[in-house]
C-alpha atoms as a PDB file:
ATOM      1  CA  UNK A   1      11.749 -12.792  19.366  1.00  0.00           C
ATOM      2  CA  UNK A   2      11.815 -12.454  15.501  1.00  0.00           C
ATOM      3  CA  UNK A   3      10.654  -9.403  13.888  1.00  0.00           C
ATOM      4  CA  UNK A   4       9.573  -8.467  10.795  1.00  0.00           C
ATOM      5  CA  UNK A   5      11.410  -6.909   8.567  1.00  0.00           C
ATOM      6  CA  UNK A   6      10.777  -5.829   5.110  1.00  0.00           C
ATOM      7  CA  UNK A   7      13.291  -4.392   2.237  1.00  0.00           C
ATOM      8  CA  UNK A   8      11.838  -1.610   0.412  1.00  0.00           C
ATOM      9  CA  UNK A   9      13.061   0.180  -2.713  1.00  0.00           C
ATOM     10  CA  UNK A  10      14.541   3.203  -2.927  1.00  0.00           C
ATOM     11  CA  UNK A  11      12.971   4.747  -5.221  1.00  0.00           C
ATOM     12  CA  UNK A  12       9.091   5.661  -4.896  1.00  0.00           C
ATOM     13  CA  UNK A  13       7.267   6.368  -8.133  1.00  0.00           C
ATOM     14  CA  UNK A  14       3.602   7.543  -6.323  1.00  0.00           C
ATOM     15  CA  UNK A  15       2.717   9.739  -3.476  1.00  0.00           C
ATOM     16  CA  UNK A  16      -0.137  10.492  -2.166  1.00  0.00           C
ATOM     17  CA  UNK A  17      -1.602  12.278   1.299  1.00  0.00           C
ATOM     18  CA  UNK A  18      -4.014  10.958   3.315  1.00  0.00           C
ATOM     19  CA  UNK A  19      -5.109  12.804   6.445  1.00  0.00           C
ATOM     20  CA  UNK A  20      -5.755  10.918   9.450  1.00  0.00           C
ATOM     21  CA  UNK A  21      -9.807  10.898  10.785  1.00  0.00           C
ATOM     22  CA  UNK A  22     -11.061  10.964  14.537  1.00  0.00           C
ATOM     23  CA  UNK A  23     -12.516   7.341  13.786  1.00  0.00           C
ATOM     24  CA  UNK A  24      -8.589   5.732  13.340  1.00  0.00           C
ATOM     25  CA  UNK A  25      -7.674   6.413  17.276  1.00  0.00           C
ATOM     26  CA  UNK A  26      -7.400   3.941  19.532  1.00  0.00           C
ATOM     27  CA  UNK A  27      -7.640   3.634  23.138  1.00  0.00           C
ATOM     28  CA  UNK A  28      -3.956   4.554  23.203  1.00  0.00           C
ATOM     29  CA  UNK A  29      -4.749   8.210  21.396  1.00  0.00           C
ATOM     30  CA  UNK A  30      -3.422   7.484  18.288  1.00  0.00           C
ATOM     31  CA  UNK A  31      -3.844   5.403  15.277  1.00  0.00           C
ATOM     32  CA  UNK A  32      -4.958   1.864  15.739  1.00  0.00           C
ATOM     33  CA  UNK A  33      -2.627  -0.734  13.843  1.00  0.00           C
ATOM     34  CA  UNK A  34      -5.657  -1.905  11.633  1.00  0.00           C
ATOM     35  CA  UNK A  35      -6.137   1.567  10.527  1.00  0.00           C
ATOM     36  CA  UNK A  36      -2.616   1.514   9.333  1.00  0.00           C
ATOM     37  CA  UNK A  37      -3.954  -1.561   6.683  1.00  0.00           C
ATOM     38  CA  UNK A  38      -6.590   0.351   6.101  1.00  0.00           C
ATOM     39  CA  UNK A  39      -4.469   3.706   4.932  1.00  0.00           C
ATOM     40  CA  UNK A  40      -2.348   1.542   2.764  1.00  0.00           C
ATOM     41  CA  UNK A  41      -5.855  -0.130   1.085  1.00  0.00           C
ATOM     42  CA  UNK A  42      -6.816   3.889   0.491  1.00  0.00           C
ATOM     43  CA  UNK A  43      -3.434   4.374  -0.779  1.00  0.00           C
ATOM     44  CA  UNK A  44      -3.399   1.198  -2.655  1.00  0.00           C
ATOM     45  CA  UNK A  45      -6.611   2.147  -4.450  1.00  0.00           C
ATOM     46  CA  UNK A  46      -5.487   5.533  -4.998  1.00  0.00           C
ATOM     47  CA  UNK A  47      -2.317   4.461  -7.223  1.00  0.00           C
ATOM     48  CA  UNK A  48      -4.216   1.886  -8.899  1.00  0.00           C
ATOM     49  CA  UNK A  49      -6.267   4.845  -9.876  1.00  0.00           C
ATOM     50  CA  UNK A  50      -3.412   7.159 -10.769  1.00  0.00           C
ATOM     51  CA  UNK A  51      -2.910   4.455 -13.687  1.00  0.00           C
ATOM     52  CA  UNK A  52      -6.548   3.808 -14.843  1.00  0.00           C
ATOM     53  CA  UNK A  53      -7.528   0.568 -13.109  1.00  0.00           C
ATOM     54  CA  UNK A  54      -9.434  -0.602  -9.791  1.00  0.00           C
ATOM     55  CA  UNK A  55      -8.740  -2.937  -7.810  1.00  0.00           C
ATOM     56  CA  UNK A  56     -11.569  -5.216  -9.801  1.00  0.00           C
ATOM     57  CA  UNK A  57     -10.396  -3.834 -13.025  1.00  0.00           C
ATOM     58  CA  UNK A  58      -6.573  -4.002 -13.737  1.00  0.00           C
ATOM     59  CA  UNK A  59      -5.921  -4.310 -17.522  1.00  0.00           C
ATOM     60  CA  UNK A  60      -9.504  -6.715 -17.776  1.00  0.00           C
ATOM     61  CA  UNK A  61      -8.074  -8.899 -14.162  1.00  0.00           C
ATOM     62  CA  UNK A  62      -8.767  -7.943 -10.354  1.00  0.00           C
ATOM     63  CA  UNK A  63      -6.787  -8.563  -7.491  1.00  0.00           C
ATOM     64  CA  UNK A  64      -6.789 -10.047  -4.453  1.00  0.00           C
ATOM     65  CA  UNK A  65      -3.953  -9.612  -1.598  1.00  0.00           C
ATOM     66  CA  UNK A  66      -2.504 -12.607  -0.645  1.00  0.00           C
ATOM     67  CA  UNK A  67      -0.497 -11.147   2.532  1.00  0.00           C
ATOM     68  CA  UNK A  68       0.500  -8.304   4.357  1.00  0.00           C
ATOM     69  CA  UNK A  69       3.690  -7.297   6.629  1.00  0.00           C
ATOM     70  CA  UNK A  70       3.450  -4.082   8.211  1.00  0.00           C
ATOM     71  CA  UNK A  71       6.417  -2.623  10.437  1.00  0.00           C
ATOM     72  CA  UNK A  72       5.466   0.382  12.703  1.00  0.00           C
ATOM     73  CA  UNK A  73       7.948   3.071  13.273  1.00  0.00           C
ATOM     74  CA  UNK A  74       6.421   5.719  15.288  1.00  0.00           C
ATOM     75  CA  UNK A  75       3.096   6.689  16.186  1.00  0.00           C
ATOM     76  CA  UNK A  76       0.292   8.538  14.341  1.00  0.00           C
ATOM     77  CA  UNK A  77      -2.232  11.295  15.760  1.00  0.00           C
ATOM     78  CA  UNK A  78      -5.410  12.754  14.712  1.00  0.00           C
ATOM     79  CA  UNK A  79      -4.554  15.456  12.210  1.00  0.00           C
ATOM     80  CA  UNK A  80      -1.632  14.175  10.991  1.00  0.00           C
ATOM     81  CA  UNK A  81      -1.523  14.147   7.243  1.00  0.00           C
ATOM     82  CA  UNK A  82       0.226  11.021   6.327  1.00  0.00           C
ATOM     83  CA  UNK A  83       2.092  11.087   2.642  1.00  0.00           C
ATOM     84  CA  UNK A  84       1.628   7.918   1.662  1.00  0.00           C
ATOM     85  CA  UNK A  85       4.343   6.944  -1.611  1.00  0.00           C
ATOM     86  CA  UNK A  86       4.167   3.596  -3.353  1.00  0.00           C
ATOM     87  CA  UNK A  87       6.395   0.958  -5.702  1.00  0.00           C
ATOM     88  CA  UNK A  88       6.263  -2.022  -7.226  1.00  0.00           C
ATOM     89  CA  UNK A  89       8.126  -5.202  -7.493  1.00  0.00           C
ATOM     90  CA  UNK A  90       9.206  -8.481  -7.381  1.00  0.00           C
ATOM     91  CA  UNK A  91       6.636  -9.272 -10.020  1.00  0.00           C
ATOM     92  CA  UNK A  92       5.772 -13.020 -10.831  1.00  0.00           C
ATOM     93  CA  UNK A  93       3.922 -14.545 -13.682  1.00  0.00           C
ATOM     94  CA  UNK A  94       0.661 -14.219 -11.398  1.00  0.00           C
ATOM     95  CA  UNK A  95       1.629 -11.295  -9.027  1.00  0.00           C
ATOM     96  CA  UNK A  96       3.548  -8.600  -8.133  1.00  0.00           C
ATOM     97  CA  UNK A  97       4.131  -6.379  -4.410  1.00  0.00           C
ATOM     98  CA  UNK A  98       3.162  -3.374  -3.348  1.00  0.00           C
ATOM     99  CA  UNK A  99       5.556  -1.323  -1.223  1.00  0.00           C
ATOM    100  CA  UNK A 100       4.140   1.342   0.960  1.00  0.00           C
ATOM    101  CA  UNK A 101       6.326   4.258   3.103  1.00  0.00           C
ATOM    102  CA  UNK A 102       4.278   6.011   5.192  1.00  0.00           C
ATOM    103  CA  UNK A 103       5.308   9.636   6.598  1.00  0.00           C
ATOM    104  CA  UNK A 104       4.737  12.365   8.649  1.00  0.00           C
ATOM    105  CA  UNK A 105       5.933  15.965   9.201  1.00  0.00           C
ATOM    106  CA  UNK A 106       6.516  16.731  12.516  1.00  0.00           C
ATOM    107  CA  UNK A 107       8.410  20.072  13.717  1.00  0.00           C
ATOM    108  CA  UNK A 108      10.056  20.429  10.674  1.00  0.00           C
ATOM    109  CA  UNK A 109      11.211  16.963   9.986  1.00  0.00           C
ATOM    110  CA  UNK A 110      10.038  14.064   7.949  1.00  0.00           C
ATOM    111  CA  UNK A 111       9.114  11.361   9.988  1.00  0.00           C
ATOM    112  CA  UNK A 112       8.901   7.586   8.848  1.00  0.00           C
ATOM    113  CA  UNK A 113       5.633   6.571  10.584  1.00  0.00           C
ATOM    114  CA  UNK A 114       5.798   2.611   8.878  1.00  0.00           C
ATOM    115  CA  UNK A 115       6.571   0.645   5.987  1.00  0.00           C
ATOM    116  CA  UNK A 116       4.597  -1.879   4.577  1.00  0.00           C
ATOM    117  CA  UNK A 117       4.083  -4.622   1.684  1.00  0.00           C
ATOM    118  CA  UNK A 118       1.115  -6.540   0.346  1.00  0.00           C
ATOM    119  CA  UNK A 119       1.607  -9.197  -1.897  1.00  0.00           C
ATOM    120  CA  UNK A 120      -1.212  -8.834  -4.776  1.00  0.00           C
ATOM    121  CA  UNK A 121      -2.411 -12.017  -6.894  1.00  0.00           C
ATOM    122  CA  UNK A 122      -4.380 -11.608 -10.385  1.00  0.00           C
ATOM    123  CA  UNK A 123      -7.751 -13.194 -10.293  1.00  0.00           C
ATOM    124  CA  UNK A 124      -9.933 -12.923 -12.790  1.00  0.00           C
ATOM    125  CA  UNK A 125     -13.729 -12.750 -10.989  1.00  0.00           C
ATOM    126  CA  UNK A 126     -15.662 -14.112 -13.556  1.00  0.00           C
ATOM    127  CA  UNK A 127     -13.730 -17.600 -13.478  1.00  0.00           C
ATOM    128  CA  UNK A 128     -12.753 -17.669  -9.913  1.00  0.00           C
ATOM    129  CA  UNK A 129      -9.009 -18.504 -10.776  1.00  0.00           C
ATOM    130  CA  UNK A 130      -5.731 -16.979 -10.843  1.00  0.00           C
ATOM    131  CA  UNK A 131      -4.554 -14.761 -13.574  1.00  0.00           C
ATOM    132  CA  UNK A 132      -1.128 -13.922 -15.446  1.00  0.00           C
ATOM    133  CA  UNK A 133      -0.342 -10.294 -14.733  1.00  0.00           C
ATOM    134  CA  UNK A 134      -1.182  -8.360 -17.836  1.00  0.00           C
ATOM    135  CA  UNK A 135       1.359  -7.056 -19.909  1.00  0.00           C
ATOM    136  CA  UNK A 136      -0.357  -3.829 -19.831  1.00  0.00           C
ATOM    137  CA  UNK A 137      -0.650  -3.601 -16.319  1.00  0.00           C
ATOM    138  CA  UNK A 138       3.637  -4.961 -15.443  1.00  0.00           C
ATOM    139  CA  UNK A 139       4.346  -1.490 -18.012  1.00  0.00           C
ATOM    140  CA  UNK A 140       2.291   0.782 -16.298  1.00  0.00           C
ATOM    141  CA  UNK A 141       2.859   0.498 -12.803  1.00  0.00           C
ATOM    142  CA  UNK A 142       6.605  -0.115 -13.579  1.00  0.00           C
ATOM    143  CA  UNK A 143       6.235   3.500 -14.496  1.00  0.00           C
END
C-alpha cells in the first residue's frame, strides 16, 4: 500500500506552541487526526499573523487551501504542548505551500509528532477568481 510521503525543508523560519485541549481526544485517548488539520489551521493563522496578514487579507488577496497531506509520526495526549514551526515554498505564480513540523517534548527528548503540507491558492473574494501571489506577500514569508 502507498503512503504518503512529504519532503520538508530544513530549515524552519516560524515556531509557535500550541497546547493540546480536552476537546482534541479521541476515542483512542489521544488526539484525533482531524484535530491534527485543525492545529496546523491555528498554526497556519498564527504565522500569517506573525507577518501582518489573515488568511482573508494577504497583501490585499485571501487564500484558500487547495490540499492537504498529513503524515502522523507518533501520538499526541492531552497536555502536550505541541511546537508547531512553519516554511514556505515551492511558490507558483498563483500559490505557494505551507510546511508544518509538529513536536513534542517527552522525557527529555524532542519528539516529531507529524509533518504536514497544505497547498495555498490566492483568491481574491471580491471577484471570486484566482490571484497572482503578491510580491509583497512571496518577500515576507520568504523571510
Amino acid at each position: 500500500m502507498a503512503r504518503i510521503k512529504i519532503d520538508i525543508p530544513e530549515k524552519f523560519n516560524f515556531t509557535t506552541e500550541i497546547p493540546s485541549r480536552i476537546t482534541d481526544l479521541n476515542y483512542g485517548g489521544h488526539v484525533g487526526n482531524d484535530k491534527v488539520l485543525s492545529i496546523i489551521h491555528e498554526a497556519r493563522v498564527r504565522f500569517l499573523q506573525h507577518h501582518g496578514y489573515t488568511e482573508l487579507n494577504m497583501a490585499g488577496i485571501g487564500l484558500i487551501m487547495s490540499d492537504v497531506a498529513i503524515e502522523f509520526k507518533n501520538e499526541l495526549f492531552y497536555g502536550d504542548t505541541i511546537k508547531a514551526s512553519i516554511a514556505v515554498g515551492d511558490f507558483s505564480k498563483v500559490g505557494f505551500d505551507i510546511f508544518y513540523r509538529l513536536e513534542k517534548e517527552t522525557n527529555g527528548k524532542t519528539v516529531l509528532v507529524s509533518i504536514a503540507k497544505t497547498g495555498m491558492v490566492c483568491f481574491n473574494y471580491s471577484l471570486k477568481k484566482i490571484a497572482p501571489v503578491p510580491n509583497e506577500a512571496l518577500e515576507k514569508l520568504n523571510s
